[in-house]
Protein backbone atom coordinates (compact mmCIF):
# COMPACT_ATOMS: atom_id res chain seq x y z
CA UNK A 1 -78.81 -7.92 -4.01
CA UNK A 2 -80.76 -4.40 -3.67
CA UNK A 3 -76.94 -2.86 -4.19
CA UNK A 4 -76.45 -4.89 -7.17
CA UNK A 5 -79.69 -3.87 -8.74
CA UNK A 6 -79.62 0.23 -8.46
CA UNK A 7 -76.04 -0.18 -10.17
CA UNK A 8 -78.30 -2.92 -13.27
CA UNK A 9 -80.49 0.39 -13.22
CA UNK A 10 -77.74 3.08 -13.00
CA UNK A 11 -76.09 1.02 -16.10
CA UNK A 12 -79.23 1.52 -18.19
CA UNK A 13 -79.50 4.72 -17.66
CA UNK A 14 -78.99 7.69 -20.18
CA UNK A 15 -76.27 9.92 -19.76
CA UNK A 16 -73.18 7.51 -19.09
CA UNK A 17 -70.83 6.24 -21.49
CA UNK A 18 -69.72 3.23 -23.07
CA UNK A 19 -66.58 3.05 -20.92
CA UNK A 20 -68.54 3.90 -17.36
CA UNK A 21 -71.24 1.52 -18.57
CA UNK A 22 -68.28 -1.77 -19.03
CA UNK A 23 -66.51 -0.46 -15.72
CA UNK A 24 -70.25 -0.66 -13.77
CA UNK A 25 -71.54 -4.27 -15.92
CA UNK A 26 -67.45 -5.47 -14.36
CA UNK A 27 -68.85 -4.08 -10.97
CA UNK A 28 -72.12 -5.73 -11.34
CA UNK A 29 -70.33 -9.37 -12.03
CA UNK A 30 -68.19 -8.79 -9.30
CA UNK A 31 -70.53 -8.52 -6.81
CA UNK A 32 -73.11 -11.42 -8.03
CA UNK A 33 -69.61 -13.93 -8.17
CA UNK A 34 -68.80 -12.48 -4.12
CA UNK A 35 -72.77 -13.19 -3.30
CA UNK A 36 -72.50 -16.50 -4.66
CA UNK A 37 -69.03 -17.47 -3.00
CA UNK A 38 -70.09 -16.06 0.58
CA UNK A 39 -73.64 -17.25 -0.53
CA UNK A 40 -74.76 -14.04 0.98
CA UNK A 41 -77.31 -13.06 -1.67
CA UNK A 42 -80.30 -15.08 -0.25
CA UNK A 43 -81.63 -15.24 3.01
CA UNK A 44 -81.62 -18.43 5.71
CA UNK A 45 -85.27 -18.83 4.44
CA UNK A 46 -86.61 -18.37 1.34
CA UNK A 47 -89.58 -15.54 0.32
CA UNK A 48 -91.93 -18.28 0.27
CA UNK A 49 -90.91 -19.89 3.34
CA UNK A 50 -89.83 -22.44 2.23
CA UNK A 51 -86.03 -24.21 3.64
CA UNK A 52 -83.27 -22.34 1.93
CA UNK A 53 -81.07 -23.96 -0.27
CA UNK A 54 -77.65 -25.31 0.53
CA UNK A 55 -75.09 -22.78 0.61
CA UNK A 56 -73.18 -23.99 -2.47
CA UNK A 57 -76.25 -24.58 -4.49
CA UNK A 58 -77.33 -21.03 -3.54
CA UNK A 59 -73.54 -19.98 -4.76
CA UNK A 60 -73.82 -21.72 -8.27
CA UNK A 61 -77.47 -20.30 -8.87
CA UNK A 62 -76.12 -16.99 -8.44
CA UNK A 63 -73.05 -17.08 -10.51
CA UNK A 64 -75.19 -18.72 -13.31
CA UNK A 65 -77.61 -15.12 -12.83
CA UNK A 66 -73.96 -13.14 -13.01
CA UNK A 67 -73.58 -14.46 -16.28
CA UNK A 68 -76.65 -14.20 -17.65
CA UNK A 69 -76.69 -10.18 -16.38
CA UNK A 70 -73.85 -9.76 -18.05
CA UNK A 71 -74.62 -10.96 -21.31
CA UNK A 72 -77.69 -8.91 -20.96
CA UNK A 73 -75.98 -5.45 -20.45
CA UNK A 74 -72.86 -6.05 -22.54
CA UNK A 75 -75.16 -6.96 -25.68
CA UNK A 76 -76.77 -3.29 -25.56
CA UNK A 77 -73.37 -1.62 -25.36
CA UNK A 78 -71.45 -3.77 -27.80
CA UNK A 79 -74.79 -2.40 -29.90
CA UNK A 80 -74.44 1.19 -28.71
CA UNK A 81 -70.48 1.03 -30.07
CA UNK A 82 -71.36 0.02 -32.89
CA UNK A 83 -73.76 2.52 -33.97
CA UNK A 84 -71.58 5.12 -32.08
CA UNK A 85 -68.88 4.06 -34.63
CA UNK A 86 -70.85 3.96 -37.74
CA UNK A 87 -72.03 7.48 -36.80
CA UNK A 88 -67.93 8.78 -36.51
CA UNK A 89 -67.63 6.78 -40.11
CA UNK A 90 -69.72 8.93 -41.59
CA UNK A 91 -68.28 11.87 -40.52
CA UNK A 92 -64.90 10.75 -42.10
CA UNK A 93 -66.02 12.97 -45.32
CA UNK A 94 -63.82 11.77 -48.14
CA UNK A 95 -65.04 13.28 -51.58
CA UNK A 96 -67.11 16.96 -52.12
CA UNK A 97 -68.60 19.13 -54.63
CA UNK A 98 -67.81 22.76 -55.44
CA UNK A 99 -70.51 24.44 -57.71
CA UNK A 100 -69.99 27.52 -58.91
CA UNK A 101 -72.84 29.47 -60.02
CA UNK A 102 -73.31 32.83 -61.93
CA UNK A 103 -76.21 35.02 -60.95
CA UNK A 104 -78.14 37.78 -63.72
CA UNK A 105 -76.95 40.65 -61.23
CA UNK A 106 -80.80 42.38 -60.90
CA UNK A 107 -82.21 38.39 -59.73
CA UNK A 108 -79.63 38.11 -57.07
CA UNK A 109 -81.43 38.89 -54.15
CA UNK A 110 -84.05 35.98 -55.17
CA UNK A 111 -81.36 33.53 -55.45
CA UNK A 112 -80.46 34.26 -52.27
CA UNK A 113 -83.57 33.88 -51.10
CA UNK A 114 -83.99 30.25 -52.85
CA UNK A 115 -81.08 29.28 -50.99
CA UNK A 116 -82.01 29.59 -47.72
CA UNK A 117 -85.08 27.84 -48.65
CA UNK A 118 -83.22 24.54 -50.22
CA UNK A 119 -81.13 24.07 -46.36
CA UNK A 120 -84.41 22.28 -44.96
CA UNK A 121 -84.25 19.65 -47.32
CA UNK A 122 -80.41 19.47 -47.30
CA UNK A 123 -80.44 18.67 -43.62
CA UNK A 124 -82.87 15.74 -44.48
CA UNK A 125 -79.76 14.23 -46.41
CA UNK A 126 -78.07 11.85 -43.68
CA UNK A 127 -75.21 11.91 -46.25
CA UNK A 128 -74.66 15.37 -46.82
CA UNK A 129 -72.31 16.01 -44.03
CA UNK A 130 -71.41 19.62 -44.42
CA UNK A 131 -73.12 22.08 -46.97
CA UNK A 132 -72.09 25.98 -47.50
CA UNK A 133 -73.72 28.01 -49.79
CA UNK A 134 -71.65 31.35 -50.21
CA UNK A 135 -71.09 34.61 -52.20
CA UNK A 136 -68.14 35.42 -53.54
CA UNK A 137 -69.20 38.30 -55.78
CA UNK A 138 -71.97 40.76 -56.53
CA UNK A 139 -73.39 38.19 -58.47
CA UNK A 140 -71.14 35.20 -57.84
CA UNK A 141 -71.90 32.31 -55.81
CA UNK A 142 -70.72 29.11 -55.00
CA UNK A 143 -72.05 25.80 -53.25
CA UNK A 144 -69.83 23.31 -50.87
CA UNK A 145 -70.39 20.16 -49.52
CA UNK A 146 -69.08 17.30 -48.75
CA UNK A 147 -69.68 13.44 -48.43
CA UNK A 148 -68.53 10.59 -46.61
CA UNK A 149 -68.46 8.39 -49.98
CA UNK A 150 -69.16 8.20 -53.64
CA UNK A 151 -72.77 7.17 -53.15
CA UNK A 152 -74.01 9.68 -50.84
CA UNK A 153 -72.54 12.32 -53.32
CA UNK A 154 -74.41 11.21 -55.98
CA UNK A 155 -77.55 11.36 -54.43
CA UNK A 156 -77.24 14.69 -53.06
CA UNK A 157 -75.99 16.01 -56.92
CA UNK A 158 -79.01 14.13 -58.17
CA UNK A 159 -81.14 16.23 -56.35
CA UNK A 160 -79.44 19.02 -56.79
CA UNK A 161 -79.55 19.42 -60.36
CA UNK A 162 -83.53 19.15 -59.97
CA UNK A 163 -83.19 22.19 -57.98
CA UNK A 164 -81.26 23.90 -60.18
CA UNK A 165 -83.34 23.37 -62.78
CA UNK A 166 -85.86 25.10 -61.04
CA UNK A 167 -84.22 28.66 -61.19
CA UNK A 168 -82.27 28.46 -64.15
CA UNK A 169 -83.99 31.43 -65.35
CA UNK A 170 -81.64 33.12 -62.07
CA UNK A 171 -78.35 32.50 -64.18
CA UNK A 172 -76.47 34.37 -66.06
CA UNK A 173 -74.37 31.42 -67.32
CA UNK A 174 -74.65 27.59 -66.84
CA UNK A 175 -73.55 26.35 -63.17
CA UNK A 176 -69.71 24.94 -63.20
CA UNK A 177 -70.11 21.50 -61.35
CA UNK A 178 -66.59 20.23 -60.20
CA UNK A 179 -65.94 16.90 -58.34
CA UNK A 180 -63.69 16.73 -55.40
CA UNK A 181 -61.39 14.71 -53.09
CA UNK A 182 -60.92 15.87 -49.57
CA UNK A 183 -57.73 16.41 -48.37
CA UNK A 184 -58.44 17.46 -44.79
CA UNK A 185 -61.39 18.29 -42.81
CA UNK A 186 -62.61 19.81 -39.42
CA UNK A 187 -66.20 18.92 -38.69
CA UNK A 188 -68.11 21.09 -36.87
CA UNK A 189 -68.02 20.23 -33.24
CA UNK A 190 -72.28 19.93 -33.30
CA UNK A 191 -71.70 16.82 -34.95
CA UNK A 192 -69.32 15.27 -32.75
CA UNK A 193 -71.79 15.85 -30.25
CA UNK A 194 -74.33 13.95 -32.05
CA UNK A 195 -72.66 11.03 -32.72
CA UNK A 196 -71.55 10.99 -28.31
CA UNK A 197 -74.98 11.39 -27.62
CA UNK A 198 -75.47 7.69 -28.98
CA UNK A 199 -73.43 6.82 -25.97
């Protein structure tokens, strides 16, 4: 019983994943439907001292606690797949933005500096999944992202164009918003590692 009940706590533990956690709850069963068959998880007395119960008895009681163990872990890894999967869903980015913005060459230097300011609040946008903001000029820049759907997209331009109506005294020429579809994608790898830690 003391065997069966560091591998209950091993289970809970952080750190393993969803397959070692199912190959440890099978391990767990295992051992409770053995205990109950050799009726070797209770001693000839009980803790109170009282008579022990008949071997078979003892055998059903404990098969009827394998069960209900079971359900008990499975149900928190079932959930942890779950979210695990939702998390790799939204990773599957399917639809971006490309802005492209034109700078009054002498302001360019402040525009840079507003962008590094806007990447706090971008990271507070669970559906932004990848944003770039790059320079592809003296005064030429241009904005990337991408989304995981239509709706998270929208949001994030939403936003946006409140921020860009902050510094439109920056451009030299209205900002060229263009919807897009994404073809392919590599996600960076810290967001792989994310989405495993839910494990």
């Amino acid at each position: 019983m003391e065997h069966m009940m560091t591998i209950v706590q091993q289970v809970k533990a952080e750190g393993m994943t969803s397959e070692q956690k199912l190959e440890a709850n099978k391990k767990i069963v295992l051992d409770f439907f053995n205990a109950g068959v050799n009726g070797s998880d209770l001693d000839a007395t009980s803790r109170h001292g009282r008579a022990a119960l008949p071997r078979k008895t003892r055998g059903v009681r404990t098969m009827k606690w394998a069960l209900v163990i079971l359900a008990g872990l499975i149900a928190p890894v079932s959930a942890m797949e779950t979210a695990n999967a939702s998390c790799m869903e939204s990773m599957m980015v399917k639809v971006g933005l490309l802005v492209e913005i034109d700078i009054k060459p002498e302001l360019a230097a402040e525009f840079e500096g507003r962008l590094r300011a806007t990447l706090p609040a971008i990271e507070e946008e669970p559906g932004t999944v990848v944003w770039f903001a790059i320079r592809v000029g003296s005064a030429k820049y241009a904005v990337v992202d991408v989304f995981p759907d239509d709706a998270s997209r929208q949001e994030h331009l939403d936003a946006g164009r409140v921020r860009l109506a902050a510094i439109k005294d920056l451009f030299a020429s209205p900002p060229r918003i263009t919807r897009t579809d994404v073809i392919a994608a590599k996600i960076p790898s810290q967001q792989q590692r994310d989405c495993k830690s839910a494990d």
